[in-house]
C-alpha atoms as a PDB file:
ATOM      1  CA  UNK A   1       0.000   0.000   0.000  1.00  0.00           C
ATOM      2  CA  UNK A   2       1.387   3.491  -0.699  1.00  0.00           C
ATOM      3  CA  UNK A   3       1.711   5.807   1.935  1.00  0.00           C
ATOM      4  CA  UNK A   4       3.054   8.920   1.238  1.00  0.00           C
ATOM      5  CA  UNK A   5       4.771  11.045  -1.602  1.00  0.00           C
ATOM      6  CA  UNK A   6       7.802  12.927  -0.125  1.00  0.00           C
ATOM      7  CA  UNK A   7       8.869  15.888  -2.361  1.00  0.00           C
ATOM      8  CA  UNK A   8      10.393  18.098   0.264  1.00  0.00           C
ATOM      9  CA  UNK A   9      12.333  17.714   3.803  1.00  0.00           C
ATOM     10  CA  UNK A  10       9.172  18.867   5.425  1.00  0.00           C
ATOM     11  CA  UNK A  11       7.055  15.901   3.925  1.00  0.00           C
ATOM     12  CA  UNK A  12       9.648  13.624   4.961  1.00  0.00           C
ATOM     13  CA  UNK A  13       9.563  14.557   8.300  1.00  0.00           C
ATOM     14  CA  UNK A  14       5.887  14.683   8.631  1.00  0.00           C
ATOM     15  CA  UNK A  15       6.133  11.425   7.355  1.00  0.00           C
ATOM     16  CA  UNK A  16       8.401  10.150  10.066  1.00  0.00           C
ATOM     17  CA  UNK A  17       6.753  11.395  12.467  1.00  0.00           C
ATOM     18  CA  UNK A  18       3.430  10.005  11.727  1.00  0.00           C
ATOM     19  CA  UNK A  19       4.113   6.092  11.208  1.00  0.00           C
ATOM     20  CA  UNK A  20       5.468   3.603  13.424  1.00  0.00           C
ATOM     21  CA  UNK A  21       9.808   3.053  13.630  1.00  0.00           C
ATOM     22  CA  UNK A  22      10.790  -0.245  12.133  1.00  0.00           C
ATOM     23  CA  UNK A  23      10.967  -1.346  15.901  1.00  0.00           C
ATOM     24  CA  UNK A  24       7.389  -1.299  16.629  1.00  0.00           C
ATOM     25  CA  UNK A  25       6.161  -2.724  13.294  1.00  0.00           C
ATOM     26  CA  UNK A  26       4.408  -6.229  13.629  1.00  0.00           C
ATOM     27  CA  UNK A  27       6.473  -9.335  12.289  1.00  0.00           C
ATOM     28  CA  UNK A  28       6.530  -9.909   8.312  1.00  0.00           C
ATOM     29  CA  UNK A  29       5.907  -5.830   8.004  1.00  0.00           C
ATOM     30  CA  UNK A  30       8.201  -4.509   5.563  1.00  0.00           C
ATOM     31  CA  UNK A  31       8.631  -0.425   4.783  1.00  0.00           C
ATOM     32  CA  UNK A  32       9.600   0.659   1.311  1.00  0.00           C
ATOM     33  CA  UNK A  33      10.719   4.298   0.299  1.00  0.00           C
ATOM     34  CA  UNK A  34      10.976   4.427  -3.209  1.00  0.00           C
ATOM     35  CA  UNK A  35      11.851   6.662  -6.305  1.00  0.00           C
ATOM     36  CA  UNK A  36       8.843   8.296  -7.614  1.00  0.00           C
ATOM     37  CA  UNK A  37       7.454   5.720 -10.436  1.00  0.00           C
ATOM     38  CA  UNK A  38       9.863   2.710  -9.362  1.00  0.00           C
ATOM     39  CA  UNK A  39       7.775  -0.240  -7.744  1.00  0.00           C
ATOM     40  CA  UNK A  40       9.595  -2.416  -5.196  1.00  0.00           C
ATOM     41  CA  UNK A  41      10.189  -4.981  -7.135  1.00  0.00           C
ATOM     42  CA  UNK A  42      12.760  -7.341  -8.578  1.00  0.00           C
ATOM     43  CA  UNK A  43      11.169  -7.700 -12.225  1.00  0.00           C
ATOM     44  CA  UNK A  44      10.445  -4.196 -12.760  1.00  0.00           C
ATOM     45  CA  UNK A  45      12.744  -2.395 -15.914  1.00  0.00           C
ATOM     46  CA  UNK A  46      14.488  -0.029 -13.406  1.00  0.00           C
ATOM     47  CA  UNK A  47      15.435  -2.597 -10.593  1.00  0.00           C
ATOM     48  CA  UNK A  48      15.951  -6.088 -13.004  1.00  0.00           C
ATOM     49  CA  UNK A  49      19.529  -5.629 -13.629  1.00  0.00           C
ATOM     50  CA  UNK A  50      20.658  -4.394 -10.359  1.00  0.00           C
ATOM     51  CA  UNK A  51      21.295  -5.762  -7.055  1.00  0.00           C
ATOM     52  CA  UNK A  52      21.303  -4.468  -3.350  1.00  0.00           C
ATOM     53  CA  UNK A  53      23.360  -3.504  -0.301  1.00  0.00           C
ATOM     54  CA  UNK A  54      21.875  -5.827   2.604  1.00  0.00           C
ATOM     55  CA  UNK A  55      22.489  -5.226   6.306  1.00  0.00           C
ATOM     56  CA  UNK A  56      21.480  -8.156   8.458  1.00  0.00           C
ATOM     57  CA  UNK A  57      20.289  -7.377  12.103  1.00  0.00           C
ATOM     58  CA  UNK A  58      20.069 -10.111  14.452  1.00  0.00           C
ATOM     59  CA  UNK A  59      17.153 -10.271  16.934  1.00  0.00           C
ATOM     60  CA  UNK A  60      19.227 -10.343  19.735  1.00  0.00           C
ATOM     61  CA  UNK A  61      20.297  -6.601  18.996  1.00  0.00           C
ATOM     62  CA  UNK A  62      18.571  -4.048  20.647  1.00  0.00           C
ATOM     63  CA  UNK A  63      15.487  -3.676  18.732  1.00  0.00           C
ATOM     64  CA  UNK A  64      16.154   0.411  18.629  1.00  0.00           C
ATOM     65  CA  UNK A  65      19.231  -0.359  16.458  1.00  0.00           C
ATOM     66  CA  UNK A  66      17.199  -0.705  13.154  1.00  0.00           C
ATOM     67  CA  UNK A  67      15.112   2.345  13.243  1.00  0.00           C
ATOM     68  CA  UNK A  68      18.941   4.170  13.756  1.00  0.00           C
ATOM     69  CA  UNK A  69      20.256   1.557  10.288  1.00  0.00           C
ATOM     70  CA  UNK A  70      16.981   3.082   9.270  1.00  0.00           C
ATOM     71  CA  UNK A  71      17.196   6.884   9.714  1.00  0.00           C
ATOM     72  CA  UNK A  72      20.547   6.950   9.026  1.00  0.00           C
ATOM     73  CA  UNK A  73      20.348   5.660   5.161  1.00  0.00           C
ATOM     74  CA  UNK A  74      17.056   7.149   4.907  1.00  0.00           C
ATOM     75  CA  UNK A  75      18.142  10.832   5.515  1.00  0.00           C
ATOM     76  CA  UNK A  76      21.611  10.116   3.331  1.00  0.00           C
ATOM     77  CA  UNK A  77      19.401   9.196   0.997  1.00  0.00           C
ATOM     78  CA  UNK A  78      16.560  12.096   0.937  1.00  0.00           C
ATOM     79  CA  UNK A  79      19.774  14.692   1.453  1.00  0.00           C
ATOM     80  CA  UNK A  80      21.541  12.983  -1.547  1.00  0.00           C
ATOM     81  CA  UNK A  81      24.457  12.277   0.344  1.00  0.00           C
ATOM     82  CA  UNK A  82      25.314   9.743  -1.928  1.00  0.00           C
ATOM     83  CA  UNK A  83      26.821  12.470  -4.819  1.00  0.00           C
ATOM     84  CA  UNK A  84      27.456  11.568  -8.024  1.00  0.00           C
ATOM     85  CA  UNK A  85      25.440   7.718  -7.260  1.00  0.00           C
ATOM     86  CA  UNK A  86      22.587   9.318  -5.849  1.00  0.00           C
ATOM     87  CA  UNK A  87      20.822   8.543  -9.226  1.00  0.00           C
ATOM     88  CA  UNK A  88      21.817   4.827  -9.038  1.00  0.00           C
ATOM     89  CA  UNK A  89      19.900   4.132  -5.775  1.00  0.00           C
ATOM     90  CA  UNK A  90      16.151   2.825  -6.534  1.00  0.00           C
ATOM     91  CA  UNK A  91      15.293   2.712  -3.070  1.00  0.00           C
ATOM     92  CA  UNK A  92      15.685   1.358   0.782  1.00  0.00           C
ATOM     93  CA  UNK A  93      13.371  -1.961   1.868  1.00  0.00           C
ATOM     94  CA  UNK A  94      12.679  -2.675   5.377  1.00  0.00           C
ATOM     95  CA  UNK A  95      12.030  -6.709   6.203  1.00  0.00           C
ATOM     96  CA  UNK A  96      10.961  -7.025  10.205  1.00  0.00           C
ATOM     97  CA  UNK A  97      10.899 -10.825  10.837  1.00  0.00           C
ATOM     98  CA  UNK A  98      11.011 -12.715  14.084  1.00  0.00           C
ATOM     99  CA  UNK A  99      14.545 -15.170  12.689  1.00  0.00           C
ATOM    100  CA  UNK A 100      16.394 -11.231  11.993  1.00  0.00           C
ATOM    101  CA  UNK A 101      15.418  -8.134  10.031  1.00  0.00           C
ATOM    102  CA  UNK A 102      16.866  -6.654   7.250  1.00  0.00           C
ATOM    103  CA  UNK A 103      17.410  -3.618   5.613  1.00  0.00           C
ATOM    104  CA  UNK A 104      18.362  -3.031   2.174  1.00  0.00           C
ATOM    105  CA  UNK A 105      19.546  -0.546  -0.199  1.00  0.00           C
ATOM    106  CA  UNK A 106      18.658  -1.271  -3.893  1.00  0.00           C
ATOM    107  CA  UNK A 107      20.901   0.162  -7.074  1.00  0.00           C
ATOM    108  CA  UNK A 108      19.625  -0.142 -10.441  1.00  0.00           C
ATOM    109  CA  UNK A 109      23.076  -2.047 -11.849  1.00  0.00           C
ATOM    110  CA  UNK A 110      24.572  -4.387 -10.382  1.00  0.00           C
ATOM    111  CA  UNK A 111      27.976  -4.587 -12.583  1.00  0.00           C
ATOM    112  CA  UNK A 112      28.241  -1.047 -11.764  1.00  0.00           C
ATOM    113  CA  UNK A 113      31.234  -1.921  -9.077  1.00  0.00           C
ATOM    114  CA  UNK A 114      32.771   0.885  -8.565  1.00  0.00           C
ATOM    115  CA  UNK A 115      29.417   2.654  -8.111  1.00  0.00           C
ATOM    116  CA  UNK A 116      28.209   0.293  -5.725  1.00  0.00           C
ATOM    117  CA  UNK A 117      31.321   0.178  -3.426  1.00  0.00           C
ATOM    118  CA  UNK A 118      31.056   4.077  -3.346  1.00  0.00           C
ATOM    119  CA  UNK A 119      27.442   3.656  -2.486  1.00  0.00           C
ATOM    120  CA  UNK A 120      28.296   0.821   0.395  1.00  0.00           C
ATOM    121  CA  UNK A 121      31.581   3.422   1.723  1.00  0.00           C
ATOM    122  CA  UNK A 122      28.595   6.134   2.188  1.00  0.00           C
ATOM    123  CA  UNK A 123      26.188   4.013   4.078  1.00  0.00           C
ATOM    124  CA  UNK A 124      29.351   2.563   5.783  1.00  0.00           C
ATOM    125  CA  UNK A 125      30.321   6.210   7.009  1.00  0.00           C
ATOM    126  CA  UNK A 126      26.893   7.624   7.731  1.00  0.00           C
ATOM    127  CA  UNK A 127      26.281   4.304  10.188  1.00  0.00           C
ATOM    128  CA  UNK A 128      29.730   3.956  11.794  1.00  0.00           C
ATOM    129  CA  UNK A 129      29.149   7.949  12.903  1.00  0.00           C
ATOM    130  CA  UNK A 130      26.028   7.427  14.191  1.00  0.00           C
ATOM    131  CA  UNK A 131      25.536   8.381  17.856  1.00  0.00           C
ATOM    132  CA  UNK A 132      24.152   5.728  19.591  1.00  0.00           C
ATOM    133  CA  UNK A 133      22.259   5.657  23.221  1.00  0.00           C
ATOM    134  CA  UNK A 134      23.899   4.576  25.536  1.00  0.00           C
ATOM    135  CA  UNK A 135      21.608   1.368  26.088  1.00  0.00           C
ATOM    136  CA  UNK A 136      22.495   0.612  22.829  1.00  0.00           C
ATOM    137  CA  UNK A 137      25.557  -1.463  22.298  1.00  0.00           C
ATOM    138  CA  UNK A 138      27.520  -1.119  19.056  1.00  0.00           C
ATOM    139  CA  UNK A 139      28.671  -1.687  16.870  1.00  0.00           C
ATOM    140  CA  UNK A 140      25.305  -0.584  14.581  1.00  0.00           C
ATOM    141  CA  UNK A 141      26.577  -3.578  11.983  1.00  0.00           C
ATOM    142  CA  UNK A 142      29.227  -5.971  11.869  1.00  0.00           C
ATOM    143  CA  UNK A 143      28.882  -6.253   7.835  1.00  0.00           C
ATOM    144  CA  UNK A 144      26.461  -5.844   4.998  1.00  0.00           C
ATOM    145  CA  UNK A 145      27.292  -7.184   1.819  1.00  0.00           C
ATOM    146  CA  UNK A 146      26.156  -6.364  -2.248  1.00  0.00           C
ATOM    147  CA  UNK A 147      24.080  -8.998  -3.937  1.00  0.00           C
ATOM    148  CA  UNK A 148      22.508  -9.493  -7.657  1.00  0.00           C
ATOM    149  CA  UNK A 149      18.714  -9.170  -7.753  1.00  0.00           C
ATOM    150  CA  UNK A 150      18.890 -12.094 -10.447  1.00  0.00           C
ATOM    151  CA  UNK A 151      21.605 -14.357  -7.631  1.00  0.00           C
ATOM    152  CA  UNK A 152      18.420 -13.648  -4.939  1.00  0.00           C
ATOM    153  CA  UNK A 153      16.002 -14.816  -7.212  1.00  0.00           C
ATOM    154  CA  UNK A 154      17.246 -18.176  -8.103  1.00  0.00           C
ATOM    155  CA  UNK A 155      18.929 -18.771  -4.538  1.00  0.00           C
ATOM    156  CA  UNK A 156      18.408 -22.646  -3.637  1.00  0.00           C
ATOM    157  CA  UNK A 157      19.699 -22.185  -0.288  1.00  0.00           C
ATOM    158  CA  UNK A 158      20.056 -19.401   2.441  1.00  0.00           C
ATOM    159  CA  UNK A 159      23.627 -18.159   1.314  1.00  0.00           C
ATOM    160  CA  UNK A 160      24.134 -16.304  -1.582  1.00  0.00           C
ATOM    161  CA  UNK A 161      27.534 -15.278  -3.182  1.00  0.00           C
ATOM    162  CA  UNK A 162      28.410 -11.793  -2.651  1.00  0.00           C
ATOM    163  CA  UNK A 163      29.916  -9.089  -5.070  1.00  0.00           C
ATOM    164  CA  UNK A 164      31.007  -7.096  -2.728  1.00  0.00           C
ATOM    165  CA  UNK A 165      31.804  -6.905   1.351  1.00  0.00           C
ATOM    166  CA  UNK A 166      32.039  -4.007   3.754  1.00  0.00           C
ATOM    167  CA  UNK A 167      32.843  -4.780   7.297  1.00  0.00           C
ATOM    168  CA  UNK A 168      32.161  -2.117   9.959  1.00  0.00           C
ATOM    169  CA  UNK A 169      35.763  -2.345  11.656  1.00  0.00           C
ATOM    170  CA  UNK A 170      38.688   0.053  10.819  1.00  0.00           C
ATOM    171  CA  UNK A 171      40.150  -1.757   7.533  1.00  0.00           C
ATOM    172  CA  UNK A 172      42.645  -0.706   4.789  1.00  0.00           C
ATOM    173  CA  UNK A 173      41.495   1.207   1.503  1.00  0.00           C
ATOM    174  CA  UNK A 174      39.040  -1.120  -0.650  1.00  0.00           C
ATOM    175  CA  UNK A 175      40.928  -4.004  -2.307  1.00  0.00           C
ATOM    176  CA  UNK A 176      39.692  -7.235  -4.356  1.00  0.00           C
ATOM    177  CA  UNK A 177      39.820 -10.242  -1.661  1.00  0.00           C
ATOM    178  CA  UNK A 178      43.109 -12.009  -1.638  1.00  0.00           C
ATOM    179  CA  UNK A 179      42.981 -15.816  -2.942  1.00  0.00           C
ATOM    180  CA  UNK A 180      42.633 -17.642   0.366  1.00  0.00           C
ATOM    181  CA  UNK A 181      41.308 -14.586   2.229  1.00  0.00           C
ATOM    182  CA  UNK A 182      38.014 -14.490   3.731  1.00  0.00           C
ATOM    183  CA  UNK A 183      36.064 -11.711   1.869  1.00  0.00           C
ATOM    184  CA  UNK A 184      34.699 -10.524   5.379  1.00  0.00           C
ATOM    185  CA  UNK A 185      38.110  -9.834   6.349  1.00  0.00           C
ATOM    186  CA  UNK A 186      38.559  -7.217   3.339  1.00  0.00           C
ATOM    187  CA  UNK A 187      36.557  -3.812   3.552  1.00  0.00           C
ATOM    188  CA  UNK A 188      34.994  -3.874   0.001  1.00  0.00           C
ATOM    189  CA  UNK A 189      35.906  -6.661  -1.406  1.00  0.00           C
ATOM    190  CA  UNK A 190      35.142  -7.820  -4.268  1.00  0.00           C
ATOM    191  CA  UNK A 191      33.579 -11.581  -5.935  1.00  0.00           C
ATOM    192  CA  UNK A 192      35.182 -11.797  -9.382  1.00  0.00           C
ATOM    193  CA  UNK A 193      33.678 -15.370  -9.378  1.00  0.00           C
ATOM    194  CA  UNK A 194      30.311 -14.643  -8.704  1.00  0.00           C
ATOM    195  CA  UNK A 195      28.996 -13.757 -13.252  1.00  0.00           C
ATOM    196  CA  UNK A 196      25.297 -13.001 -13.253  1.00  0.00           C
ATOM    197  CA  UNK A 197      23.074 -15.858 -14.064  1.00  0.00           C
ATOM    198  CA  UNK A 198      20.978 -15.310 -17.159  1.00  0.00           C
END
């Protein structure tokens, strides 16, 4: 169901402060803040050949922790922090389920690489400078990693092969994964492995 246009700031935060946080949404709610005209979902022309950014959080996190994952991407998002990729993002999905929620930002190409990396080094800044309450433990993620719409799709188990890797911790400048290096371990690392499946 469609809530709300935002146009301006002041819609947005008329918005915000008129629905329910992530946090207090009911389990299998999702929230979806869209492009104007894009639909949330896969098959659609302007979301079929990209992928997303997807930050796991586990339920035993404070449940306040996704509504800051949340307002943090959200604002870099309506402020176009993102610069020059700002047109690449489609949107941000919101998945509350009782196993772990998710939140994910969605880019309209996934072979864009370097695009997407930049994209995943902005949401990785905006979160790791988040102020937190103090009730709230850090760190706000641990990792979030950049899959293909088209890998999701036709996933035949739980794990799917990720392009790319950012880890919250203090790591050295982006570099392709080592062979025999766990791609966790590697701040935006990168699955030359992983073609698209057509």
């Amino acid at each position: 169901m469609r809530c709300a246009p935002i146009d301006t700031i002041e819609d947005f935060w008329m918005l915000m402060r008129n629905i329910r946080p992530p946090s207090r949404l009911n389990n299998t709610c999702d929230y979806n803040v869209f492009r104007d005209h894009i639909r949330p979902v896969w098959e659609v022309p302007e979301n079929k050949s990209g992928g997303r950014w997807l930050i796991n959080i586990d339920r035993s996190k404070h449940p306040e922790l996704i509504d800051i994952i949340w307002m943090e991407i959200l604002i870099a998002m309506i402020g176009e922090q993102f610069g020059e990729d700002s047109e690449q993002i489609c949107g941000i999905v919101c998945n509350i389920r009782n196993k772990g929620s998710k939140i994910s930002v969605w880019t309209k190409d996934c072979n864009n690489e370097e695009g997407n990396k930049r994209i995943g080094l902005v949401i990785k800044e905006k979160l790791c400078a988040a102020e937190l309450p103090d009730y709230v433990n850090g760190p706000v993620f641990d990792s979030m990693r950049y899959e293909d719409h088209d890998d999701v799709q036709q996933k035949n188990s739980s794990q799917i092969k990720s392009k790319l890797i950012i880890t919250s911790a203090a790591t050295p400048p982006a570099v392709p994964a080592a062979p025999g290096v766990p791609a966790a371990a590697v701040d935006a690392t990168t699955d030359h492995d992983n073609p698209r499946r057509h």
